[in-house]
C-alpha atoms as a PDB file:
ATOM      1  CA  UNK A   1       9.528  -8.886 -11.990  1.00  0.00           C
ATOM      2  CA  UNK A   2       5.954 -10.007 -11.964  1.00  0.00           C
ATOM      3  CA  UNK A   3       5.062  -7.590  -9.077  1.00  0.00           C
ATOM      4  CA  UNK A   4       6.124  -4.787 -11.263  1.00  0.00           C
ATOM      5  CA  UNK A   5       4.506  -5.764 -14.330  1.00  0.00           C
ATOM      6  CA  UNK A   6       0.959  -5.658 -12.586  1.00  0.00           C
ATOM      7  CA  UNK A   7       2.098  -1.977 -10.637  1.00  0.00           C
ATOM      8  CA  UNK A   8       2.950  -0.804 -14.113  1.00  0.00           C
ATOM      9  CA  UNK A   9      -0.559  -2.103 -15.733  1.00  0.00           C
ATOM     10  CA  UNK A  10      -2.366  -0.674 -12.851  1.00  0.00           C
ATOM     11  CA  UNK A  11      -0.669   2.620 -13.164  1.00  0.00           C
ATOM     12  CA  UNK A  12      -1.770   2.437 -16.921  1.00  0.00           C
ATOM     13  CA  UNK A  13      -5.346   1.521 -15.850  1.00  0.00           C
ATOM     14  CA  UNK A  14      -5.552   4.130 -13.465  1.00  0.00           C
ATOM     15  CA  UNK A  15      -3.523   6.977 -15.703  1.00  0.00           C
ATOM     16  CA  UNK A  16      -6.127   6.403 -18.224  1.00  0.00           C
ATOM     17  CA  UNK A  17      -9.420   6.918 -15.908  1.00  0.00           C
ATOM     18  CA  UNK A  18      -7.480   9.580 -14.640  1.00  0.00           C
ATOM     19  CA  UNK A  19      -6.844  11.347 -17.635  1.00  0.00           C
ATOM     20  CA  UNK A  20     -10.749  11.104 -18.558  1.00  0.00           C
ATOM     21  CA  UNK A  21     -12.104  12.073 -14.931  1.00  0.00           C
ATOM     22  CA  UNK A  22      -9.834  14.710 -13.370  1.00  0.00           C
ATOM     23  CA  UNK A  23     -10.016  18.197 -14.061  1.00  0.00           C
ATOM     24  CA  UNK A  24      -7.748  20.123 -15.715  1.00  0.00           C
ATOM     25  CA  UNK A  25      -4.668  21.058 -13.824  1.00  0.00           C
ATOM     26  CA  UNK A  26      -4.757  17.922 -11.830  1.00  0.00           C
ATOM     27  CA  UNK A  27      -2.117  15.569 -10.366  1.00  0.00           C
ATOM     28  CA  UNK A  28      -1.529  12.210 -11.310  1.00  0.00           C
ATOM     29  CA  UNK A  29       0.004  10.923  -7.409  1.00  0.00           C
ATOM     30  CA  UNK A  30      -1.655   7.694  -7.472  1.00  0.00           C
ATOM     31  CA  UNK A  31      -0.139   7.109 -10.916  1.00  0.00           C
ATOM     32  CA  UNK A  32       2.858   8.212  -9.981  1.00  0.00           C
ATOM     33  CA  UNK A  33       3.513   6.195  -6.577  1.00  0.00           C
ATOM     34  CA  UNK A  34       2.298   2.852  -8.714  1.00  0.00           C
ATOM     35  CA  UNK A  35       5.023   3.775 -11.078  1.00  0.00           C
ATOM     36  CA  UNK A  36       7.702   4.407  -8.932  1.00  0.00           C
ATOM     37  CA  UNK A  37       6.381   1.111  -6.513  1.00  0.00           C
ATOM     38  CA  UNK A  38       7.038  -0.812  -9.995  1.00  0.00           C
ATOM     39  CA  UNK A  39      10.431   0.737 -10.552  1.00  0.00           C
ATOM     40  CA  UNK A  40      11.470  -0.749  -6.728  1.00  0.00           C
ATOM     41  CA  UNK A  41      10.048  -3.829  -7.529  1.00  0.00           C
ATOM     42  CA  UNK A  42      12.466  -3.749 -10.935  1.00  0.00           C
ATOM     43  CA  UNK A  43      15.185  -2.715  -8.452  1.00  0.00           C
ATOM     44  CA  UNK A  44      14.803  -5.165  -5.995  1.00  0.00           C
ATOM     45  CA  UNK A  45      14.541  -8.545  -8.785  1.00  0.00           C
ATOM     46  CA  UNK A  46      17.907  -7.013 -10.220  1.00  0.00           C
ATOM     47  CA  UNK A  47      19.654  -7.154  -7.596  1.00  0.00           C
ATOM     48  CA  UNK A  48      18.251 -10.400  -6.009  1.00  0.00           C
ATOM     49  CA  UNK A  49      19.080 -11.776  -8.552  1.00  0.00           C
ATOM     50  CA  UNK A  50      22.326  -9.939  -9.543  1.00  0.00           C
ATOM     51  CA  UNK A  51      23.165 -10.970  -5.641  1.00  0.00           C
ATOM     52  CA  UNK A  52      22.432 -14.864  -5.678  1.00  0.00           C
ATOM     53  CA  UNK A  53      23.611 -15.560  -9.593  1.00  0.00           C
ATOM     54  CA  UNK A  54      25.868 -18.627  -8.494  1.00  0.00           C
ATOM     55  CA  UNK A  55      23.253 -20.308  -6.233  1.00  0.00           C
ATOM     56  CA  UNK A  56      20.734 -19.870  -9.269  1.00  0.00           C
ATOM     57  CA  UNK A  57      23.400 -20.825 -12.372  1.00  0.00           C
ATOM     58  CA  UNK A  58      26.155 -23.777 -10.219  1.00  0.00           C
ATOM     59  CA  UNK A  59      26.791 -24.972 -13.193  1.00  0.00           C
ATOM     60  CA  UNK A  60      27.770 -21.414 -14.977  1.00  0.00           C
ATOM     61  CA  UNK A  61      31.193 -21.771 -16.835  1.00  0.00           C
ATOM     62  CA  UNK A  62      33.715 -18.966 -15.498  1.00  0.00           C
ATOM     63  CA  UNK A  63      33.783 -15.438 -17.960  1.00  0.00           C
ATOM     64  CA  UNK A  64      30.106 -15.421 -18.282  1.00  0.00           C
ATOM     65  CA  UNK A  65      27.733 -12.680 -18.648  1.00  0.00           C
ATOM     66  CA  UNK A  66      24.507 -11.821 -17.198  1.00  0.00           C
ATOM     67  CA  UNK A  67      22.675 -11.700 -20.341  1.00  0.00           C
ATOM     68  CA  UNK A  68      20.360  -8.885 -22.373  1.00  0.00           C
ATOM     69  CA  UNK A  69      17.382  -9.523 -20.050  1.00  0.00           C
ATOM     70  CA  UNK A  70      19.502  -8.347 -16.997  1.00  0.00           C
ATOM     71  CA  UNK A  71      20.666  -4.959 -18.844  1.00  0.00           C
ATOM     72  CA  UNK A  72      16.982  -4.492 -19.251  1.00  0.00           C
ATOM     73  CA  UNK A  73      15.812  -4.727 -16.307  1.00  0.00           C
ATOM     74  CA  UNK A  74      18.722  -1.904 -15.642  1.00  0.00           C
ATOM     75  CA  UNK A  75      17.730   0.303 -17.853  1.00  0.00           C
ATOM     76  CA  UNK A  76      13.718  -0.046 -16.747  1.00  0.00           C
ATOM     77  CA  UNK A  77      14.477   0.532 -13.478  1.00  0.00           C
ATOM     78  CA  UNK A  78      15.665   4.162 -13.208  1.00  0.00           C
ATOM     79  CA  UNK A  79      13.110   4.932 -16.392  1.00  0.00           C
ATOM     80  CA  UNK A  80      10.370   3.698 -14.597  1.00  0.00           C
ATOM     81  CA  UNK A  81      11.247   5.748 -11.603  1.00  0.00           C
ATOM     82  CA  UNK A  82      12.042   8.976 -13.612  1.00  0.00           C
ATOM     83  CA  UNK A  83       8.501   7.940 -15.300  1.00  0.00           C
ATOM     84  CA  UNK A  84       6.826   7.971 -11.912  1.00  0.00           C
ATOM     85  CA  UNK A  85       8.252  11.329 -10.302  1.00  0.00           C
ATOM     86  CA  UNK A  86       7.023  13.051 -13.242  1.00  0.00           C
ATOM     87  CA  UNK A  87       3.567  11.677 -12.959  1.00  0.00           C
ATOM     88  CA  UNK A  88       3.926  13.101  -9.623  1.00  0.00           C
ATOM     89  CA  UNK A  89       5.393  16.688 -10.570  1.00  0.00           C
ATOM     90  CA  UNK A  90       3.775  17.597 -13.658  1.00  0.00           C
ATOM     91  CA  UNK A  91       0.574  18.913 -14.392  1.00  0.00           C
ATOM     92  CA  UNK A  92      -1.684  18.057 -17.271  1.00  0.00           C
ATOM     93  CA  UNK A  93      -1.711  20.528 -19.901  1.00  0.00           C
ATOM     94  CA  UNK A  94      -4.660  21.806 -21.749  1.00  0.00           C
END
């Protein structure tokens, strides 16, 4: 989850000298692929940890849940990647 915080700050970073030094009409790709790189990272903690929940939690009583947090990271993964192929897709407009 760390590892996709700092793709998704870096994509910010570089979205905003981007927006300032590109010309008009052009594509954001680097912003993009750092976006969708954070979405995979999102992804991939999810289901790590989705995966190894009883090694983590032994002591877990039976009928829990995974917790707010977890939805979250759901729901930022395929926004974050939807995010990113946009970056990639769409042109600036004047």
């Amino acid at each position: 989850m760390v590892l996709s915080v700092l793709f998704s700050s870096f994509s910010f970073m570089l979205f905003m000298c981007q927006l300032y030094t590109m010309d008009k009409g052009g594509l954001f790709y680097a912003t993009g692929v750092f976006q969708i790189l954070a979405s995979l990272a999102v992804f991939s903690g999810a289901v790590i940890y989705a995966s190894h929940v009883k090694e983590f939690h032994q002591d877990k009583p039976e009928g829990g849940h995974f917790g707010h947090c977890f939805v979250l990271a759901w729901v930022a993964f395929p926004l974050s990647l939807v995010s990113g192929i946009m970056y990639i897709h769409l042109r600036k407009r004047q």
